[in-house]
Each structure stands twice: as C-alpha cells, then as structure tokens.
C-alpha atoms as a PDB file:
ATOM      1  CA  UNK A   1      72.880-128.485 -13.278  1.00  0.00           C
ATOM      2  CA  UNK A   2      69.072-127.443 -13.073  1.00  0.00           C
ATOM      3  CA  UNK A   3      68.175-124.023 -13.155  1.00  0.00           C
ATOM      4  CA  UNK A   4      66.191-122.729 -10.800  1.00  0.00           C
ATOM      5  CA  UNK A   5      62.806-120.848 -11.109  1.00  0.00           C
ATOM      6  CA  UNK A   6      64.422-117.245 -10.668  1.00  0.00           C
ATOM      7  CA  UNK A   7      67.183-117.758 -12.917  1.00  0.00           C
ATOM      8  CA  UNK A   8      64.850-119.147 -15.618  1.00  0.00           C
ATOM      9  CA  UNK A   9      62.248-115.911 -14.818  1.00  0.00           C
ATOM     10  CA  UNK A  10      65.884-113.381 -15.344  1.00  0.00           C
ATOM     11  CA  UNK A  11      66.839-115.047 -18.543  1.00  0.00           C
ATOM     12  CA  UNK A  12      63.310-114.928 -20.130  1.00  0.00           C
ATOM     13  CA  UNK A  13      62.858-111.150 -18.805  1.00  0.00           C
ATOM     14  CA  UNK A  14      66.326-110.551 -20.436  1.00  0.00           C
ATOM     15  CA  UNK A  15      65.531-112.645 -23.709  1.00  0.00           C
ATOM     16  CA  UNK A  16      61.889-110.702 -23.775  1.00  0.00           C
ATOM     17  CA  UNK A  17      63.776-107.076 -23.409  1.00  0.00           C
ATOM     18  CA  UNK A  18      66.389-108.275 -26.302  1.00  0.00           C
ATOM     19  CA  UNK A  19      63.614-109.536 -28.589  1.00  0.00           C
ATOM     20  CA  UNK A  20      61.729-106.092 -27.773  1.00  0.00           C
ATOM     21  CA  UNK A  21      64.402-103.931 -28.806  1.00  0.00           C
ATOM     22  CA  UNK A  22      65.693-105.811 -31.860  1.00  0.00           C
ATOM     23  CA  UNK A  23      61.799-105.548 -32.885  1.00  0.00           C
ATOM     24  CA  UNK A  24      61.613-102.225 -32.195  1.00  0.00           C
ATOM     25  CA  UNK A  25      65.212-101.594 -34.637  1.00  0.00           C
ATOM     26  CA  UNK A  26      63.071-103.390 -37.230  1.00  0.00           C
ATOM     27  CA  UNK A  27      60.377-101.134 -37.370  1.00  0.00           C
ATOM     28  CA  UNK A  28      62.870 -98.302 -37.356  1.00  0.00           C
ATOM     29  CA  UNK A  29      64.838-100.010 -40.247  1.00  0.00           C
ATOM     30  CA  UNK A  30      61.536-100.583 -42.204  1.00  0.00           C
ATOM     31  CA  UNK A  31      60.809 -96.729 -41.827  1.00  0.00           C
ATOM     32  CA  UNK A  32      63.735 -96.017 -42.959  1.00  0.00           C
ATOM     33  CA  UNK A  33      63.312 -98.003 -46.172  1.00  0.00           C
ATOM     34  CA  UNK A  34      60.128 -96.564 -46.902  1.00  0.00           C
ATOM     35  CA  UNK A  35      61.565 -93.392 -46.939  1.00  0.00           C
ATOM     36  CA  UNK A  36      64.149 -94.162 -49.071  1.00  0.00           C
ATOM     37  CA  UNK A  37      61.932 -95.692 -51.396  1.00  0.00           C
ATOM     38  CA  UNK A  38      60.299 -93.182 -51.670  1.00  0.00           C
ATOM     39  CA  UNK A  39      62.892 -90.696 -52.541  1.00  0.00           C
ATOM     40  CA  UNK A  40      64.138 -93.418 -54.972  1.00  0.00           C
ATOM     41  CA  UNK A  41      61.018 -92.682 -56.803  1.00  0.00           C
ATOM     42  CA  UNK A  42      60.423 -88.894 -56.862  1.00  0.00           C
ATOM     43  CA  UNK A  43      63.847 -88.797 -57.932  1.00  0.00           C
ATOM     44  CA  UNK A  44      63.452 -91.360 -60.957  1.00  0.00           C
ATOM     45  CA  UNK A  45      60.070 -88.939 -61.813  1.00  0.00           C
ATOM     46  CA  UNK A  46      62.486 -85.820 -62.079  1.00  0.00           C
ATOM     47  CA  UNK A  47      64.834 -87.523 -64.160  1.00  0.00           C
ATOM     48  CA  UNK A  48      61.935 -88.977 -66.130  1.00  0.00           C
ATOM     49  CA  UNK A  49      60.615 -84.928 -66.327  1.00  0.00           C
ATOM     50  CA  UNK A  50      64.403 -84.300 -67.434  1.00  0.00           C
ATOM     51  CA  UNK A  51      63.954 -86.348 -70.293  1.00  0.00           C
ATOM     52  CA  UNK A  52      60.382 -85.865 -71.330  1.00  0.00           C
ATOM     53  CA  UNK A  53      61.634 -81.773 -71.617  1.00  0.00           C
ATOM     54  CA  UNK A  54      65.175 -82.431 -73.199  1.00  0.00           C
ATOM     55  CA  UNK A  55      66.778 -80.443 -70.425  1.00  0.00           C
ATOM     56  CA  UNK A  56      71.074 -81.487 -71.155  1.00  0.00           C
ATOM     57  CA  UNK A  57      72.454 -83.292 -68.344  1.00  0.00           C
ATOM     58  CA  UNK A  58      75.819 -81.790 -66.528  1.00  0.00           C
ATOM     59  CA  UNK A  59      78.762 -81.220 -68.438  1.00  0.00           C
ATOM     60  CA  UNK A  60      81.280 -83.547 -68.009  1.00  0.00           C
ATOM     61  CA  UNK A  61      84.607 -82.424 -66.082  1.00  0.00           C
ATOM     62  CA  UNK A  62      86.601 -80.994 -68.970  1.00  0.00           C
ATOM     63  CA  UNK A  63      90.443 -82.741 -69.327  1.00  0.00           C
ATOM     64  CA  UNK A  64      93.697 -80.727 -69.085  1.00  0.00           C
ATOM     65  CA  UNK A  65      94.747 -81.371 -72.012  1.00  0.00           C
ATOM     66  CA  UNK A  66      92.461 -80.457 -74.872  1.00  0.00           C
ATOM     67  CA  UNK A  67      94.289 -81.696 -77.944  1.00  0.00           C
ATOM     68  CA  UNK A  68      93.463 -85.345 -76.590  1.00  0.00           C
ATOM     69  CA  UNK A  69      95.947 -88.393 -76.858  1.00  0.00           C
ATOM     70  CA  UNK A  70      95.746 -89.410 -80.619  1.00  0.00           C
ATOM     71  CA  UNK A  71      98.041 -88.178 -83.254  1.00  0.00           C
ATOM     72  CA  UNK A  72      97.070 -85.594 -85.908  1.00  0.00           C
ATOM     73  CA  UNK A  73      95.620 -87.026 -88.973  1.00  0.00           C
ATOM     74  CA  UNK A  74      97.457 -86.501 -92.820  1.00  0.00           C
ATOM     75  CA  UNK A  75      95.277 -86.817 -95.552  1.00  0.00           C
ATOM     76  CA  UNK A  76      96.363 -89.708 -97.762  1.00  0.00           C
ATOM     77  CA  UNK A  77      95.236 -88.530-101.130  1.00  0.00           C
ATOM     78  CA  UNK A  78      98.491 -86.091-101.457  1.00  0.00           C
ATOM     79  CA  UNK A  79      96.458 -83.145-100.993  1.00  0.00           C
END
C-alpha cells in the first residue's frame, strides 16, 4: 500500500522532531563530558600538588582487632 503525500509529510515532520531532540541530547551529553573532563584534570593537578609537597594521604580505617591474625613469634636461638 502507497502512502500518501500527508502521511509521508507527518512521518518526516515526526522523524525531523526525533532527530532534533536526540541532537540536541548530544550536545547536552558532550557538555557534560567536558565538564567532567575537566574536573578529571584539576583533580589529577591536586593530587599531583599532594605529591610534589609530601602531604600523607588518609589513614586507612583502623581493624578491630589490633594484634592482627598471625601467631606470636619465639626466637629460635634458645634465648
């Protein structure tokens, strides 16, 4: 079955509105990135600033149990 003139004119108005908006979520997405990137890097320059002034990182979370999970040592030379 042929299409007619007006149905083909809806479909391309509807394909041209879809086409807009996933163009316009692009651009959108592509800001996005940029931005991201961008924090990306000033964070890698603090961390870089970190290390260039020796500045510890965080401590570690501490266990419960600070004897750890190996056994005691004995000295084998008897002493």
């Amino acid at each position: 079955m042929a299409r007619t003139n007006g149905e083909w004119s809806a479909f391309e108005k509807a394909r041209a509105k879809e086409i807009a908006e996933h163009q316009s979520e692009v651009e959108q997405l592509k800001g996005r990135i940029r931005e991201l990137e961008g924090t990306n890097t000033a964070l890698g320059k603090a961390i870089g600033l970190l290390h260039e002034l020796n500045v510890p990182e965080p401590d570690t979370a501490r266990t419960k149990d600070p004897k750890g999970s190996s056994k005691p040592r004995t000295s084998s030379s008897g002493s």
